[in-house]
C-alpha atoms as a PDB file:
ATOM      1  CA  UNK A   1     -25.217-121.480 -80.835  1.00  0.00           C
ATOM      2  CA  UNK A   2     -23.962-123.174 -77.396  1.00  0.00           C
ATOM      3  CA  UNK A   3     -23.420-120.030 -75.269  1.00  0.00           C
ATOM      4  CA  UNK A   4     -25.428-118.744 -72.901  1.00  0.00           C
ATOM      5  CA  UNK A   5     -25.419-115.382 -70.998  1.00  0.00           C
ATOM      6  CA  UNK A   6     -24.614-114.877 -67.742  1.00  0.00           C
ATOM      7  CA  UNK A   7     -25.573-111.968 -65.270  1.00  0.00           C
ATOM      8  CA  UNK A   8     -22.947-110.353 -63.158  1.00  0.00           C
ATOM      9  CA  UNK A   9     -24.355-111.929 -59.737  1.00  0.00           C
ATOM     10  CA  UNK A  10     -23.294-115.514 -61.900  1.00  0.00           C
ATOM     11  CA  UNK A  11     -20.174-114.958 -62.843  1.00  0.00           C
ATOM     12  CA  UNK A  12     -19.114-113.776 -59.291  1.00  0.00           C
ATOM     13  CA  UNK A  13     -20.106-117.128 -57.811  1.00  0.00           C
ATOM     14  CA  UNK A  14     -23.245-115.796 -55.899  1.00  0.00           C
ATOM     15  CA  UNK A  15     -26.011-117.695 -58.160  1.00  0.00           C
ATOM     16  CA  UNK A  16     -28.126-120.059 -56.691  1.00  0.00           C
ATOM     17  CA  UNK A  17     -26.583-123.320 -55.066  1.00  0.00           C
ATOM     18  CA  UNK A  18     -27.964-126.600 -56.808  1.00  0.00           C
ATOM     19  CA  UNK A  19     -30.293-128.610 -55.165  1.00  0.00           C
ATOM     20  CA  UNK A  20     -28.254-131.053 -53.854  1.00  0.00           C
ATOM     21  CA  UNK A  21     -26.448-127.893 -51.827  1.00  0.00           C
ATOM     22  CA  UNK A  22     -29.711-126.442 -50.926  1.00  0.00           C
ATOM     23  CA  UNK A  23     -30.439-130.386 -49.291  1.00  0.00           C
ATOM     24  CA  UNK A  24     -26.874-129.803 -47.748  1.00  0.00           C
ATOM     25  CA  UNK A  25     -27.920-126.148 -46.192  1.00  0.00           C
ATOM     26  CA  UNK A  26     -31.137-127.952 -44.447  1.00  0.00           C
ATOM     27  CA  UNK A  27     -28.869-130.243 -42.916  1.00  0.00           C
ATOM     28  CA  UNK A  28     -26.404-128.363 -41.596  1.00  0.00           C
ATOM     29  CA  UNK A  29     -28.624-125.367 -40.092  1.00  0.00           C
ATOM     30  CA  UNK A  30     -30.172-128.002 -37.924  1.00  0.00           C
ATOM     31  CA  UNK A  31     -26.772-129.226 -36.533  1.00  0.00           C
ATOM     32  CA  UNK A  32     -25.532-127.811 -32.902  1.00  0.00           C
ATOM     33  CA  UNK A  33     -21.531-126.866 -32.646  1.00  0.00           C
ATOM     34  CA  UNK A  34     -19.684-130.483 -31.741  1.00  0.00           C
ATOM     35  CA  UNK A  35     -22.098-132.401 -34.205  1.00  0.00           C
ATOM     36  CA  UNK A  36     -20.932-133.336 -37.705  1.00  0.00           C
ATOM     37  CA  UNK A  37     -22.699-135.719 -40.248  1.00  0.00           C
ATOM     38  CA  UNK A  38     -20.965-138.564 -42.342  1.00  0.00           C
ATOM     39  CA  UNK A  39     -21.584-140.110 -45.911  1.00  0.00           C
ATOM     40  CA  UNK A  40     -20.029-142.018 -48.317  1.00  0.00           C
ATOM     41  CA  UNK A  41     -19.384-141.769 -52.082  1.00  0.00           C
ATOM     42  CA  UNK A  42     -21.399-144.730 -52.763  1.00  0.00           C
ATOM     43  CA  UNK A  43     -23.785-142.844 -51.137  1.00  0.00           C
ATOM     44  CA  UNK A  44     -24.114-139.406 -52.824  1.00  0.00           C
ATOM     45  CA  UNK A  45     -23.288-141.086 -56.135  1.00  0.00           C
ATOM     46  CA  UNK A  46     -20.298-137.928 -57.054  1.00  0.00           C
ATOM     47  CA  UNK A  47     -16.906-137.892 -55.698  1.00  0.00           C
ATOM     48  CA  UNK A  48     -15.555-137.146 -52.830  1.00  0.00           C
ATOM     49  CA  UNK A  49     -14.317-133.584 -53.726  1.00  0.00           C
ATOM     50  CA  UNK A  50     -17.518-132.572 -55.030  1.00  0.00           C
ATOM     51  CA  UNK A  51     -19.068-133.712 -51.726  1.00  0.00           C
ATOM     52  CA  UNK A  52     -16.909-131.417 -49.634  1.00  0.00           C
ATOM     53  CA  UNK A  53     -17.730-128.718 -52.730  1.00  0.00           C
ATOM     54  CA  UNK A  54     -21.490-128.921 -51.880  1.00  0.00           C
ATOM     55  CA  UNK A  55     -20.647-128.974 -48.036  1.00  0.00           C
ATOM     56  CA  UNK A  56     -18.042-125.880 -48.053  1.00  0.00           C
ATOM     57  CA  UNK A  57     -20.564-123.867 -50.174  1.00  0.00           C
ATOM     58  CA  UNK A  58     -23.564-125.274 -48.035  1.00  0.00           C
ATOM     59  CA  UNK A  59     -21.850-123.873 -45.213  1.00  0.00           C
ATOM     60  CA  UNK A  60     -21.129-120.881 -46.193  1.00  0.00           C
ATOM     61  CA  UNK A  61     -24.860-120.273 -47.155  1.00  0.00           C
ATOM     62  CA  UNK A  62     -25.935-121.352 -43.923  1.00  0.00           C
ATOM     63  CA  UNK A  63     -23.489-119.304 -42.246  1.00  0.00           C
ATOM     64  CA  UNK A  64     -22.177-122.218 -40.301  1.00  0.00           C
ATOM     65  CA  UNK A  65     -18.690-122.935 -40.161  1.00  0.00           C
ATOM     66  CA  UNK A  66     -17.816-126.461 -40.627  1.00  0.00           C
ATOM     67  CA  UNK A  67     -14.431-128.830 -40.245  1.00  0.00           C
ATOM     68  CA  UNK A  68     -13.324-131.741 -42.129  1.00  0.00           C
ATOM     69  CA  UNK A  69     -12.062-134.953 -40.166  1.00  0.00           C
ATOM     70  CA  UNK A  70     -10.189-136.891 -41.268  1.00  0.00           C
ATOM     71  CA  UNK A  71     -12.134-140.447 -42.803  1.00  0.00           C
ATOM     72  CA  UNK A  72     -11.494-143.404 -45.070  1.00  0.00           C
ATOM     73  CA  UNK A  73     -11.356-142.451 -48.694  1.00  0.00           C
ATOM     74  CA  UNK A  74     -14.706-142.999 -49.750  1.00  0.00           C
ATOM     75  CA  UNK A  75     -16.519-141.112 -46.928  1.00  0.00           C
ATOM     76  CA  UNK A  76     -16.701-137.607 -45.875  1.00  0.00           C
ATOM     77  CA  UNK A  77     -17.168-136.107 -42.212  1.00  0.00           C
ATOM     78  CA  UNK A  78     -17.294-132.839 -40.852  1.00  0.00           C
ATOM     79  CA  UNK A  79     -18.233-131.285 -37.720  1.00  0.00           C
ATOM     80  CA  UNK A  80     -19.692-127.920 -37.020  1.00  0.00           C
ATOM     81  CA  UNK A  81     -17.368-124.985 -35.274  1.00  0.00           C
ATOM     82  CA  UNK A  82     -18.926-123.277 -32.802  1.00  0.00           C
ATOM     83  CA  UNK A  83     -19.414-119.711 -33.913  1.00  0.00           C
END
């Protein structure tokens, strides 16, 4: 059988993020309101939506609230909000 059971806390999105979000968190808790970070798809090696994906749920882990500028399709930038 292919199923697997999942609690409660899983299926109301609140399970752990995956370690490329937890890398994400680090990242972004060490950033100052009016900083922002940059990378590419060739970079991260996923797409571009799943990059903002990571970042949005990174953020909201880290309780920082970040923006998206606007960049070339293959990168990603954001900057952090001040709170």
């Amino acid at each position: 059988m292919a199923l697997a059971k999942l609690t409660r806390q899983q299926l109301t999105g609140n399970h752990r993020p995956s370690t490329a979000t937890n890398e994400y968190v680090k990242f972004i808790r060490n950033l100052k309101p009016g900083e922002g970070g940059r990378t590419t798809v060739e970079e991260e090696k996923v797409s571009r939506q799943t990059i903002k994906a990571r970042l949005k749920k990174a953020s909201e882990v880290a309780g920082v609230p970040i923006k998206f500028r606007r960049a070339p399709e293959n990168e990603v930038i954001f900057e952090v909000l001040g709170q």
